[in-house]
N, C-alpha and C. Protein backbone atom coordinates (compact mmCIF):
# COMPACT_ATOMS: atom_id res chain seq x y z
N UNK A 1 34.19 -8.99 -16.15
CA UNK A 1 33.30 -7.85 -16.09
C UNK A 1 33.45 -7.03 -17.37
N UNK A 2 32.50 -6.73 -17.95
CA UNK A 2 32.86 -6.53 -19.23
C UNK A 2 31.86 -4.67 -18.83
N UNK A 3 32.26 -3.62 -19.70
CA UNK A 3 32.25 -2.26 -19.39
C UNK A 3 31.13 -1.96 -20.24
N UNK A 4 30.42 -0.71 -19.85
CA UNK A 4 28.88 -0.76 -20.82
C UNK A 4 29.31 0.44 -21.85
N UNK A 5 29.13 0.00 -22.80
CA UNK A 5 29.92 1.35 -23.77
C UNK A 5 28.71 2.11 -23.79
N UNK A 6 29.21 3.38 -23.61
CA UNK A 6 28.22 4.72 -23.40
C UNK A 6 28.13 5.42 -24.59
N UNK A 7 28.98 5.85 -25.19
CA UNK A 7 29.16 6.64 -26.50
C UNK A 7 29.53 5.99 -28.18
N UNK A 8 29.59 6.58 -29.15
CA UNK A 8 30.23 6.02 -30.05
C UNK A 8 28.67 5.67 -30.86
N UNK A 9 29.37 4.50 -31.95
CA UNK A 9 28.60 4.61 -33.27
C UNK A 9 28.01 2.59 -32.32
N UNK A 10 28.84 2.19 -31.34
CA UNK A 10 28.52 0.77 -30.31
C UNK A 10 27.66 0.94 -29.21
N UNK A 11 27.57 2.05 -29.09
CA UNK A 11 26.82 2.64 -28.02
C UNK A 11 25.26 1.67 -27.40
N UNK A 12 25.52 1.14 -26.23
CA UNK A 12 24.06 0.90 -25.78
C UNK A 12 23.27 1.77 -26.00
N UNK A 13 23.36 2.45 -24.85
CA UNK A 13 22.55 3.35 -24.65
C UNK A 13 21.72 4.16 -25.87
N UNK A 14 20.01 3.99 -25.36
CA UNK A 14 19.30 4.61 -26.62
C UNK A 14 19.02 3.52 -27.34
N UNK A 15 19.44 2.49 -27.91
CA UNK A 15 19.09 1.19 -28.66
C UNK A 15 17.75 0.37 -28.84
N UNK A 16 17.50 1.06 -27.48
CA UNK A 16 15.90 -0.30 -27.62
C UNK A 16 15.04 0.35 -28.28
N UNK A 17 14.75 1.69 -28.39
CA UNK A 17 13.70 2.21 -29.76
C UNK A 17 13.71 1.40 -30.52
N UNK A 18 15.11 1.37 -31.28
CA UNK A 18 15.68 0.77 -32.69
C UNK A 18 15.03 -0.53 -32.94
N UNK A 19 15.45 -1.14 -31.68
CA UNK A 19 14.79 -2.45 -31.35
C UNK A 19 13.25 -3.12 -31.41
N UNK A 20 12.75 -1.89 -30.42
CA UNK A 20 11.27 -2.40 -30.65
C UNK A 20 10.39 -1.86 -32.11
N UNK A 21 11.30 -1.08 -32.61
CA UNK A 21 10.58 -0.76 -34.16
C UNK A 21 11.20 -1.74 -34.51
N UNK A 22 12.03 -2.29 -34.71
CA UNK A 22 12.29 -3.24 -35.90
C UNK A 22 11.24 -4.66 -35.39
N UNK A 23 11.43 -5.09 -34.08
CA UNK A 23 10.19 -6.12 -33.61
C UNK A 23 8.82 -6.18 -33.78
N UNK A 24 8.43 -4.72 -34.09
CA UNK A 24 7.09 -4.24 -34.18
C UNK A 24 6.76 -4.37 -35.84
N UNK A 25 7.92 -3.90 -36.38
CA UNK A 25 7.81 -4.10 -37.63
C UNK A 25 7.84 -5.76 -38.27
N UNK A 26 8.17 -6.67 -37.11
CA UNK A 26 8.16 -7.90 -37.93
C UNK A 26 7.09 -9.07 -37.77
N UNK A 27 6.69 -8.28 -36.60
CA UNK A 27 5.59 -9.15 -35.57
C UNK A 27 4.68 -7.88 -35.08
N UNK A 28 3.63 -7.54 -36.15
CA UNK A 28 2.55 -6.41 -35.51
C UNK A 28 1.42 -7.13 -34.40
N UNK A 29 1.53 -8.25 -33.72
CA UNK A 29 1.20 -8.83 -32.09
C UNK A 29 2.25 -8.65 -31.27
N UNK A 30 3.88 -8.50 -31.72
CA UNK A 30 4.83 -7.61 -30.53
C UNK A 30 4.01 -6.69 -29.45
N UNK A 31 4.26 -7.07 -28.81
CA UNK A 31 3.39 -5.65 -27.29
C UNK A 31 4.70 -5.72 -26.12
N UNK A 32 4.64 -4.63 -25.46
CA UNK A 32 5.27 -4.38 -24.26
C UNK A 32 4.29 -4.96 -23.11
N UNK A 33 5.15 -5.99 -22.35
CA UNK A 33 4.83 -6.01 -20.72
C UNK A 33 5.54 -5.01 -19.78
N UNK A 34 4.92 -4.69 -19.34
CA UNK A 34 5.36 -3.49 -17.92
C UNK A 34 5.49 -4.47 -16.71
N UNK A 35 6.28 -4.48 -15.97
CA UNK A 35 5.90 -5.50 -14.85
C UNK A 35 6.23 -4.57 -13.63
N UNK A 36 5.04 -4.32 -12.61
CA UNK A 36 5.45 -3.46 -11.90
C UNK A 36 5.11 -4.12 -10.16
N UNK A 37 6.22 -3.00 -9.76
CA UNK A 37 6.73 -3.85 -8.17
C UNK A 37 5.65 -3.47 -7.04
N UNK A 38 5.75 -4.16 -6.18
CA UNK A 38 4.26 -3.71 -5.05
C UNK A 38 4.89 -1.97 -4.80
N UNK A 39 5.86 -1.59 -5.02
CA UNK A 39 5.93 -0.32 -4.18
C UNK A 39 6.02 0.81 -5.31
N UNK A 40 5.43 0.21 -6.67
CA UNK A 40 5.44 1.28 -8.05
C UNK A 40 6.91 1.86 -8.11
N UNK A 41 7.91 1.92 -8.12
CA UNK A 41 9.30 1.85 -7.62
C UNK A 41 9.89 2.06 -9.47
N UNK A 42 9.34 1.13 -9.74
CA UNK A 42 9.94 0.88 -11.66
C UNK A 42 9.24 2.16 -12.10
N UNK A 43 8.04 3.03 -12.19
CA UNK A 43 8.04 4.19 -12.39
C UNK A 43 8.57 5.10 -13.03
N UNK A 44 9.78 5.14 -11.69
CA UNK A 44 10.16 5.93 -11.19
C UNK A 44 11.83 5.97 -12.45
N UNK A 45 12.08 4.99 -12.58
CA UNK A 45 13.57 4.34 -13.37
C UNK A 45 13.40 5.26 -14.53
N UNK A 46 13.98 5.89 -15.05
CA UNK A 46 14.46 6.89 -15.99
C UNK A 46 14.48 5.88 -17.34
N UNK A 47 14.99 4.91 -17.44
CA UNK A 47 14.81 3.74 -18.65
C UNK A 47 13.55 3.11 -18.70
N UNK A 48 13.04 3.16 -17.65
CA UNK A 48 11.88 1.87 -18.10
C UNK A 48 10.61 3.25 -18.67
N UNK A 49 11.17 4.80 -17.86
CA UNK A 49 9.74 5.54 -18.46
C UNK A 49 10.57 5.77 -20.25
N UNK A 50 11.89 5.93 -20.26
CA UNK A 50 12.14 5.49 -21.96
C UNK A 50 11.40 4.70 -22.96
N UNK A 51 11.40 3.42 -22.33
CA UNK A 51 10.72 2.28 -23.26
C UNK A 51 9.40 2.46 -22.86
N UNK A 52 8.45 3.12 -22.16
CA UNK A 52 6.89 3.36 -21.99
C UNK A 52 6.74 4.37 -22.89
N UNK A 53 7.30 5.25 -23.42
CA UNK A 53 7.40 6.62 -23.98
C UNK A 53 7.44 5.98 -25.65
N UNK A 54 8.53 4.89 -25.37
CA UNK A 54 8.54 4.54 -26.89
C UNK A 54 7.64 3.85 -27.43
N UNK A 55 7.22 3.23 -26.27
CA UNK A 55 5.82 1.92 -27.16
C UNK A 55 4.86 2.89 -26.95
N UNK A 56 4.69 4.08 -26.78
CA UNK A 56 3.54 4.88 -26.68
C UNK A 56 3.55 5.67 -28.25
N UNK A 57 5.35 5.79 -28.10
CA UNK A 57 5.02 6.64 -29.70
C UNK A 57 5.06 6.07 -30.79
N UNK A 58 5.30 4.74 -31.02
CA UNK A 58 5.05 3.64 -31.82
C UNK A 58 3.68 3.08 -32.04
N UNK A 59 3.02 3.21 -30.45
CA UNK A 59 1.71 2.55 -30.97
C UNK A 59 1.61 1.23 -30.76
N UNK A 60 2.67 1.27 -29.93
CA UNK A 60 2.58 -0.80 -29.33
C UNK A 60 2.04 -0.64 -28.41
N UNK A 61 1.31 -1.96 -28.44
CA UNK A 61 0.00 -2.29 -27.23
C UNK A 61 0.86 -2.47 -25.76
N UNK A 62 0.38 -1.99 -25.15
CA UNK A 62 1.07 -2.49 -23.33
C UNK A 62 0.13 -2.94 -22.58
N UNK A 63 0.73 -3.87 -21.81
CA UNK A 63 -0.08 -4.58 -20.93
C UNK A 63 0.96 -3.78 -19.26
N UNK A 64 -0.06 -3.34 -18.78
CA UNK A 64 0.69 -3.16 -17.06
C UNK A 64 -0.15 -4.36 -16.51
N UNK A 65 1.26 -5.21 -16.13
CA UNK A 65 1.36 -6.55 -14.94
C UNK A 65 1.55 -5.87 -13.45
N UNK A 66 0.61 -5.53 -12.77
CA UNK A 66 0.97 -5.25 -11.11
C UNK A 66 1.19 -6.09 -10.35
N UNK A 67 2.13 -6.46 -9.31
CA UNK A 67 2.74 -7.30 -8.31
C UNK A 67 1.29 -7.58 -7.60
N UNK A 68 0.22 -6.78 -7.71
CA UNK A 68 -1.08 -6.53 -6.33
C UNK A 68 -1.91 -5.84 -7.20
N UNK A 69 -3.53 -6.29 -6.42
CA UNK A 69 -4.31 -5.03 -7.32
C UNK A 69 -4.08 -4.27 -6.86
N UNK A 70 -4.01 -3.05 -7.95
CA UNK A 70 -3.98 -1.59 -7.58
C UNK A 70 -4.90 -1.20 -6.55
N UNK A 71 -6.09 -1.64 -6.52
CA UNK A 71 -7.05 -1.10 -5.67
C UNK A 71 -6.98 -1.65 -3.87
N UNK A 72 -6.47 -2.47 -4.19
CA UNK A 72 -5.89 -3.24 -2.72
C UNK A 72 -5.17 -2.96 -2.11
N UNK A 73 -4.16 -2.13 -3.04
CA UNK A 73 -2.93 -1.22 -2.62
C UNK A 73 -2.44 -0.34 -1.58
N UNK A 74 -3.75 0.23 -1.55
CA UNK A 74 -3.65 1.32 -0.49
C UNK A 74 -3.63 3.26 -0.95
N UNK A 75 -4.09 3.87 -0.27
CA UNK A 75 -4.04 5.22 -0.47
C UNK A 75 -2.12 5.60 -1.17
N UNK A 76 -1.42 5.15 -0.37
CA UNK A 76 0.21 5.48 -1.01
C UNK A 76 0.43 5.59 -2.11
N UNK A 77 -0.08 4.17 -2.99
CA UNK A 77 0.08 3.78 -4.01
C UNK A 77 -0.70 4.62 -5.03
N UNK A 78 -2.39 4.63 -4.21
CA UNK A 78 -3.02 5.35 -5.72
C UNK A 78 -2.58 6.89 -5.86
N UNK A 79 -1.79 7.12 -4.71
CA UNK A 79 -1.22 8.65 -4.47
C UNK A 79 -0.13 8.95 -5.61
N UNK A 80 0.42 7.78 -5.48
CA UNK A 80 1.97 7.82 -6.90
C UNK A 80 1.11 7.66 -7.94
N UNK A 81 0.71 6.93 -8.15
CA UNK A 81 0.22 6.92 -9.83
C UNK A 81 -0.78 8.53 -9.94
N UNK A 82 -1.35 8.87 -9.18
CA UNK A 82 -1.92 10.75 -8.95
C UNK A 82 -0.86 11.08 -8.98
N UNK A 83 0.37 10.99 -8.83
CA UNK A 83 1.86 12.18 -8.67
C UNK A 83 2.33 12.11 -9.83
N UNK A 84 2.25 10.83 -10.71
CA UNK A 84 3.43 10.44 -11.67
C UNK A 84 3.74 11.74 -12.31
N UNK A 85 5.42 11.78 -12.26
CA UNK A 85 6.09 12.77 -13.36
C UNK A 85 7.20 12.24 -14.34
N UNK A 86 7.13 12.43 -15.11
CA UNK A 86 8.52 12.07 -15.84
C UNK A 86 9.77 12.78 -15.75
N UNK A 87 9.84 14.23 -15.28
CA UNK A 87 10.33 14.78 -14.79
C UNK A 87 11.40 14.54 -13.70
N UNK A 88 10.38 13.85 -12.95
CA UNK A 88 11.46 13.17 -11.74
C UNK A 88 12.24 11.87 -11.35
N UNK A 89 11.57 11.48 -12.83
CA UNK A 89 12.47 9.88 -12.53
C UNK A 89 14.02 9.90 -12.68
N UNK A 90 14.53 8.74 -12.15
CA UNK A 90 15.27 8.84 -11.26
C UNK A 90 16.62 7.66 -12.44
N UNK A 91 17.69 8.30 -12.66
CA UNK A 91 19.35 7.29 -13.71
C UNK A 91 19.86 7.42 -12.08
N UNK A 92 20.82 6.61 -12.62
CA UNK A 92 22.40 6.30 -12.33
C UNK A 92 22.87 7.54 -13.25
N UNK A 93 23.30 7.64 -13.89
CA UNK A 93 23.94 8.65 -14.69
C UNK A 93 23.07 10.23 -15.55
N UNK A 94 23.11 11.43 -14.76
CA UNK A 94 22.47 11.97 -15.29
C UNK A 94 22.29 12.38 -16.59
N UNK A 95 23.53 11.77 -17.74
CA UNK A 95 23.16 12.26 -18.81
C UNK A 95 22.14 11.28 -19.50
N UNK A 96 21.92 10.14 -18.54
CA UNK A 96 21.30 9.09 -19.40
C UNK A 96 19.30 9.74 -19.41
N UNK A 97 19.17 10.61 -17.97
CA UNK A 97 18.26 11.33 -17.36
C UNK A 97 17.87 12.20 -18.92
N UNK A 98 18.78 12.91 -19.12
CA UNK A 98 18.64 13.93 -19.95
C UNK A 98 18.64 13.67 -21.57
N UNK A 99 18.86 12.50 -21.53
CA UNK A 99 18.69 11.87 -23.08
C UNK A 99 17.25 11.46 -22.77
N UNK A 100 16.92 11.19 -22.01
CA UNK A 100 15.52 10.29 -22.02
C UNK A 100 14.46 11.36 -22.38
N UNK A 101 14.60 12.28 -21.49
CA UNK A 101 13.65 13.70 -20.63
C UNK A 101 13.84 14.50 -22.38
N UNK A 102 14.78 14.36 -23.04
CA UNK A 102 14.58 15.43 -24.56
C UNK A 102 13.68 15.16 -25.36
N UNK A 103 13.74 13.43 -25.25
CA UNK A 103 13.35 12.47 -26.46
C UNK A 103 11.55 12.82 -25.96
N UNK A 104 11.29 13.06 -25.37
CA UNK A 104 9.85 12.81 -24.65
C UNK A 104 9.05 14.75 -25.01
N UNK A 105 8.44 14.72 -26.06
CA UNK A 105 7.95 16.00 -26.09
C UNK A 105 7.00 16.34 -25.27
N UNK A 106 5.80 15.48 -25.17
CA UNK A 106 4.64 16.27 -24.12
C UNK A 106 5.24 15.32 -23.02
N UNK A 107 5.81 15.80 -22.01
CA UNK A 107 5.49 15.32 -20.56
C UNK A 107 4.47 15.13 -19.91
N UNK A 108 3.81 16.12 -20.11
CA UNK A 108 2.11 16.02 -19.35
C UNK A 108 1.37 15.04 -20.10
N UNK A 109 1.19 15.17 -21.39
CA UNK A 109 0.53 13.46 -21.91
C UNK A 109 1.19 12.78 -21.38
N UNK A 110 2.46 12.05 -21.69
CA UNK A 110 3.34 11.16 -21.06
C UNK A 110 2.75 10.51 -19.94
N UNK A 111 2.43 11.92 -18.81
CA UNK A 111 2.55 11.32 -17.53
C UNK A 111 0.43 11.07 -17.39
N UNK A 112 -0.33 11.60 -17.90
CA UNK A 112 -1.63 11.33 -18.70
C UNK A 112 -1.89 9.90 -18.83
N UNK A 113 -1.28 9.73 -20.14
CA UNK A 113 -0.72 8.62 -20.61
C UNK A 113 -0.89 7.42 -19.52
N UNK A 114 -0.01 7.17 -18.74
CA UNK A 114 1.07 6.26 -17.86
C UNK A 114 -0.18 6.20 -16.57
N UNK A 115 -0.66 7.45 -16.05
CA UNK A 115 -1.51 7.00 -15.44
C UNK A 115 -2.92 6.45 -15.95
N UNK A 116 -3.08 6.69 -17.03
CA UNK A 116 -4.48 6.22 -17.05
C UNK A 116 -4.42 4.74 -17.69
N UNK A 117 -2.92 4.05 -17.86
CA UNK A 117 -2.97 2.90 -18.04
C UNK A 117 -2.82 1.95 -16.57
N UNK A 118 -2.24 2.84 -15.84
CA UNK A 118 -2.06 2.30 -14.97
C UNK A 118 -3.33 1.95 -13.47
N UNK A 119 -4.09 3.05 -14.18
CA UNK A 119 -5.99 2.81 -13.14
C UNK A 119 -6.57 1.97 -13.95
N UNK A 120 -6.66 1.86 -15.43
CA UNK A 120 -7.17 1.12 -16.24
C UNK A 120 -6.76 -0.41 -15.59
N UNK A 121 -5.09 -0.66 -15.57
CA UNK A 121 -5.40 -2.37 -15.19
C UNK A 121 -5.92 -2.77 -14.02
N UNK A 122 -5.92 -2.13 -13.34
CA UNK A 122 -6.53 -2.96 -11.92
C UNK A 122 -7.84 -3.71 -12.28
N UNK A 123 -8.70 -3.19 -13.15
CA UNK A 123 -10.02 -3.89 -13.19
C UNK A 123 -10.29 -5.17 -13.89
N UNK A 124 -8.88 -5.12 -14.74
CA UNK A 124 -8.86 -6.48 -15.21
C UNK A 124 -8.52 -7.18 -14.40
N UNK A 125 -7.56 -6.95 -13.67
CA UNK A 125 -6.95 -7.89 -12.74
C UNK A 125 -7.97 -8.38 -11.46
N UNK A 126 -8.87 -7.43 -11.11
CA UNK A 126 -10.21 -7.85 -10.22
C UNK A 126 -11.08 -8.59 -11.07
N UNK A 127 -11.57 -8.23 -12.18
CA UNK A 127 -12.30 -9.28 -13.10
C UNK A 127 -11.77 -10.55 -12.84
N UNK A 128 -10.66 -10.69 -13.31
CA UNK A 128 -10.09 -11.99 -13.08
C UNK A 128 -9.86 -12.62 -11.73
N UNK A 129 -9.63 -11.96 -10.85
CA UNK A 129 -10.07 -12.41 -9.58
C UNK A 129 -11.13 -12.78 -9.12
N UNK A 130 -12.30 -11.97 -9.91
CA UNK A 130 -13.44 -12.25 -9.49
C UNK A 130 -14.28 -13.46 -10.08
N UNK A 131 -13.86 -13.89 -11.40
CA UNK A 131 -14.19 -15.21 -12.51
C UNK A 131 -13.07 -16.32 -11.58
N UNK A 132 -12.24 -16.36 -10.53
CA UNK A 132 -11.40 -17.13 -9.94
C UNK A 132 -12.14 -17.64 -9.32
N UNK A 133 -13.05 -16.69 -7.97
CA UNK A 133 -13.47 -16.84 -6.91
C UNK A 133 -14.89 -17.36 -7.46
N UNK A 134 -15.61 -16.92 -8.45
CA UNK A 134 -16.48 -17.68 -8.82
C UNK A 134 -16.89 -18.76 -9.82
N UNK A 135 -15.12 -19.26 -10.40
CA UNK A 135 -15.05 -20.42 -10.95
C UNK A 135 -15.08 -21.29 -9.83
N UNK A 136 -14.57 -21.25 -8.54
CA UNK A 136 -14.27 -22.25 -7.53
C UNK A 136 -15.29 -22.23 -6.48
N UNK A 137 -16.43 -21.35 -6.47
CA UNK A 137 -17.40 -21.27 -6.60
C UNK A 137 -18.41 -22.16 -6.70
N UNK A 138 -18.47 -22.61 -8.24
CA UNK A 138 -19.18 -23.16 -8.92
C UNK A 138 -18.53 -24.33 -8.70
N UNK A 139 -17.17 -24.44 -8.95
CA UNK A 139 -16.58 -26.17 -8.65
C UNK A 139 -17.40 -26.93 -7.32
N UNK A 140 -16.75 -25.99 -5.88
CA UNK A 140 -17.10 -26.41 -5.42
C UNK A 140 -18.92 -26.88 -4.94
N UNK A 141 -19.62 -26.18 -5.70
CA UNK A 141 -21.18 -26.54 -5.96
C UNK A 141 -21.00 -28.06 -6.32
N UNK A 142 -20.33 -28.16 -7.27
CA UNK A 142 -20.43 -29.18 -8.25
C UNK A 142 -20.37 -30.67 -7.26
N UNK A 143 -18.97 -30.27 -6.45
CA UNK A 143 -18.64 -31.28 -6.08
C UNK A 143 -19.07 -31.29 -4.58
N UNK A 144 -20.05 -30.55 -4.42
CA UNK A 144 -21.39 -30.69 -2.73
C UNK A 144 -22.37 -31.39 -3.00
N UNK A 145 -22.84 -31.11 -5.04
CA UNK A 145 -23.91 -31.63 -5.73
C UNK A 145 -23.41 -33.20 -5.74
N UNK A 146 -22.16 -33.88 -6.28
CA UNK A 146 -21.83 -34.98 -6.27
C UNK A 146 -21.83 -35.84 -5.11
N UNK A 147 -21.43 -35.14 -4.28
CA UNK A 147 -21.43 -36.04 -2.85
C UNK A 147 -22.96 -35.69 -1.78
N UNK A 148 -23.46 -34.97 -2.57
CA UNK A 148 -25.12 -35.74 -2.00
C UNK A 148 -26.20 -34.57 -1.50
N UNK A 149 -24.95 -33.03 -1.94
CA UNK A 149 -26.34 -31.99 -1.88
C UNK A 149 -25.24 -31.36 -0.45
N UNK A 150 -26.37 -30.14 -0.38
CA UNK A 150 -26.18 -29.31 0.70
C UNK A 150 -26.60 -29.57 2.02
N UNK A 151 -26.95 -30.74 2.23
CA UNK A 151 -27.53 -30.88 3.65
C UNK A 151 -26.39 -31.41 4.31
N UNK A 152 -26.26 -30.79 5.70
CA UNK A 152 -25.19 -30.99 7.00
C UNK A 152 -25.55 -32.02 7.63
């Protein structure tokens, strides 16, 4: 079991900025995936709104991956993404809370921000559901047309 160094010049913590500028800087198609859980839960994680904050102030493209469409979701769900705060997300360690929460000047964009990427994907993700249902659609036309038409 090896110990997570917190402080010092070795320090995890805080690192992945460093990181995704230098990635961004070497590969300008670098983008952030978000991958988020049916119960919007990752949100909420005090690190993951870190690295949303950072590819926001960098200017890296994000893609939000939802477990479900958003719109399928339910009232709960579109209720959290209407609540989101940055404010309230949620460390293990509160100073890690309070390093995050400094680094972040507008909160209210932030949380702006975060939701309007997060209403934005659902419609791709129905688009694509919807080019699914009417690729197979069309297959199956194809293959009613091959075997001799629509008659029962």
């Amino acid at each position: 079991n090896v110990d997570k160094i917190g402080e010092g010049p070795h320090s995890e913590i805080g690192a992945f900025d460093v990181l995704m500028a230098i990635l961004f800087w070497l590969d300008r198609e670098f983008y952030q995936i978000v991958a988020i859980d049916k119960q919007l839960t990752v949100i909420d994680r005090v690190w993951v709104v870190a690295e949303i904050a950072e590819a926001l102030f960098q200017r890296i493209r994000q893609e939000m991956k939802p477990h479900f469409p958003i719109p399928l979701s339910g009232p709960q769900i579109r209720g959290k993404i209407d609540r989101i705060n940055v404010a309230e997300s949620q460390a293990t360690r509160a100073e890690d809370k309070e390093l995050v929460l400094s680094r972040i000047q507008d909160k209210e964009a932030y949380n702006a921000r975060v939701r309007m990427a997060l209403q934005r994907t659902p419609r791709s993700a129905m688009v694509f559901l919807v080019g699914c249902l009417t690729g197979c659609f069309v297959f199956a036309s194809f293959c009613l047309g091959l075997a001799g038409g629509w008659d029962v």
